[in-house]
Each structure stands twice: as structure tokens, then as C-alpha cells.
Protein backbone atom coordinates (compact mmCIF):
# COMPACT_ATOMS: atom_id res chain seq x y z
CA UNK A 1 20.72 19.32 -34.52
CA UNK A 2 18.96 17.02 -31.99
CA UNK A 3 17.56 18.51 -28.60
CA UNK A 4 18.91 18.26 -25.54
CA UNK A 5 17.22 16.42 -22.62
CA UNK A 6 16.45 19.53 -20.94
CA UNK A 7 14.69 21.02 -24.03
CA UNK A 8 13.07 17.96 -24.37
CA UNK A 9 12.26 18.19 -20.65
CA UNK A 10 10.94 21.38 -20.97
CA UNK A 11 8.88 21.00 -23.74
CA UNK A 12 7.00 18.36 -22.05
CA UNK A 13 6.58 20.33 -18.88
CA UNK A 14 5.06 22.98 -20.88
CA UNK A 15 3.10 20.56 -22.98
CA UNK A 16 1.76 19.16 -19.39
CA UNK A 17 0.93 22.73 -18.47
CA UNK A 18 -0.58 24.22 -21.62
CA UNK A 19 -2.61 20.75 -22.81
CA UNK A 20 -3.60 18.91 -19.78
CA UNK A 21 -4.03 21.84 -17.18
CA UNK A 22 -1.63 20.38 -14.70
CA UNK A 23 -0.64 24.13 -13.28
CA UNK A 24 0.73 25.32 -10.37
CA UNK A 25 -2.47 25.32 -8.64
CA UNK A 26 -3.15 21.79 -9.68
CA UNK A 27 0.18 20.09 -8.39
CA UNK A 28 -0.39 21.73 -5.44
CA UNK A 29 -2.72 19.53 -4.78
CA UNK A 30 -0.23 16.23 -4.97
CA UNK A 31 1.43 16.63 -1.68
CA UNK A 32 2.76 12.51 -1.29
CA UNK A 33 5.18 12.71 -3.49
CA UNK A 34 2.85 10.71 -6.65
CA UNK A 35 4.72 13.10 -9.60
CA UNK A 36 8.05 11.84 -8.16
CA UNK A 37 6.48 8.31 -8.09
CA UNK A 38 4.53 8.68 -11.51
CA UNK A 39 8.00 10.02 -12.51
CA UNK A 40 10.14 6.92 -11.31
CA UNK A 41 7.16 4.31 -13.22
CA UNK A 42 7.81 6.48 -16.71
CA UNK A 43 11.49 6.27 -16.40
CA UNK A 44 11.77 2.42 -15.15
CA UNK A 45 14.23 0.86 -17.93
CA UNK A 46 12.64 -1.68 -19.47
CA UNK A 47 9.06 -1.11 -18.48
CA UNK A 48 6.67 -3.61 -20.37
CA UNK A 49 3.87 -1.40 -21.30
CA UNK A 50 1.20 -3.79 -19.55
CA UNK A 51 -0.32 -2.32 -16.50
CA UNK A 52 0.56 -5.40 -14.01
CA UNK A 53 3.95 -3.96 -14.08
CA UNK A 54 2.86 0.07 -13.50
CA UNK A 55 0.71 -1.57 -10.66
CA UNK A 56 4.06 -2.98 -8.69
CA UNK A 57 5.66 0.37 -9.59
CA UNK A 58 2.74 1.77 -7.55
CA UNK A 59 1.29 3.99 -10.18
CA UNK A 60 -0.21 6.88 -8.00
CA UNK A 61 -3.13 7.52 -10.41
CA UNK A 62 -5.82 5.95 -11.85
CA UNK A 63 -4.73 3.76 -15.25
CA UNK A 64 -6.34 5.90 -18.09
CA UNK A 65 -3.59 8.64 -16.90
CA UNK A 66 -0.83 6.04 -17.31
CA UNK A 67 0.11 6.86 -20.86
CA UNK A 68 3.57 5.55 -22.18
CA UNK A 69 4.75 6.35 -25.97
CA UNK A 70 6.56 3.32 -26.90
CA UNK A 71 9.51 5.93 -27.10
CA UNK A 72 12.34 5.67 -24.11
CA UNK A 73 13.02 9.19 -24.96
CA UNK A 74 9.94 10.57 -25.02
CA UNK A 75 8.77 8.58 -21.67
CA UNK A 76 12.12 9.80 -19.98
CA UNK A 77 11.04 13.68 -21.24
CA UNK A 78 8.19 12.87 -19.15
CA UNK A 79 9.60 11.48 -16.29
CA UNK A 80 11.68 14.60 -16.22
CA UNK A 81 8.99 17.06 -16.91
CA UNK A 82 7.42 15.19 -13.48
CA UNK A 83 10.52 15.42 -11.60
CA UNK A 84 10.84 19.62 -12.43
CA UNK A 85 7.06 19.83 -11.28
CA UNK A 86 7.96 18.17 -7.90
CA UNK A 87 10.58 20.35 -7.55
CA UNK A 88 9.18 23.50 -8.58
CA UNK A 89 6.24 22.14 -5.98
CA UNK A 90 8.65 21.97 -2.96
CA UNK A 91 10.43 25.31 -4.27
CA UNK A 92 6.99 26.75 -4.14
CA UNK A 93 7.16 25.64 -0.07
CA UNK A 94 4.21 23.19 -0.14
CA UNK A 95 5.30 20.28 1.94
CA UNK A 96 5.57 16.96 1.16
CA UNK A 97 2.83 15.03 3.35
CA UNK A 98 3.89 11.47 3.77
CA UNK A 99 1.23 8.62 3.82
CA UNK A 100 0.86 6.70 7.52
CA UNK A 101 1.28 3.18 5.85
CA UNK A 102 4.58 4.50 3.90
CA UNK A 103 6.58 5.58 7.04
């Protein structure tokens, strides 16, 4: 039987935690909304996999981070895995802090 897209979600999110160290402590830290952007760039339908387009997308990070599969489900696992860290970052009562040039 196939996963669902909250296992898959979840598997990612703990993937993120357990092999790249991004941990409570460490989203903390991203307080202008970039997982929700980084998020919205991994689950843009149709993304070429060329940077030019992550670059209009406004890819928060620097470009060795942006990492896409070549799988839409695998990319949209990590959008969602992005989109539960935001959340559990807000949850946690850390503002969002919103850039001067973005209001």
C-alpha cells in the first residue's frame, strides 16, 4: 500500500530534522517567513529545475540548498515538511518579522 501525503510529509520533516539539523532551535532562527517561501518554490507546478526560475520564485537561501528530486512527489513531501516547520514555528510563538521592502 502506497503512503499517504502526510506520511510522506512526515517522513521528510523528520528526515530534515534528523539529517540536516534543521531543529527547533534552528528554524527559530527564520523569522520572514523563507520556509513558507522555500516551501511555495518546491511545490510550484511545473518548476523547470534551472535556477533562473527558483530566482523569480525568490528562493530565500543560497542555491546549493535549493535541491529538487526530479520527483513531484517527493518535492511536494518537501514543500509540506516546510510548511509543518512554519507552523510548528508560529505554534512555538516566535513571530513572524516581516522585511521593510516586502510591506
Amino acid at each position: 500500500m502506497k503512503k499517504t501525503g502526510i506520511e510522506l510529509i512526515a517522513e521528510e520533516r523528520q528526515r530534515q530534522i534528523e539529517e540536516e539539523g534543521w531543529t527547533a532551535e534552528h528554524d527559530a532562527e527564520h523569522k520572514e517567513g523563507e520556509m513558507a517561501v522555500a516551501a511555495a518554490c518546491y511545490a510550484y507546478p511545473n518548476y523547470d529545475e534551472d535556477w533562473a526560475v527558483q530566482s523569480q520564485l525568490q528562493w530565500p537561501w543560497e542555491k546549493h540548498w535549493w535541491k529538487p528530486s526530479g520527483d513531484r512527489k517527493r518535492d511536494l513531501a518537501k514543500a509540506g515538511a516546510l510548511i509543518a516547520a512554519e507552523i510548528d514555528r508560529l505554534q512555538r510563538g516566535e513571530e513572524l518579522t516581516i522585511k521593510e521592502d516586502i510591506k
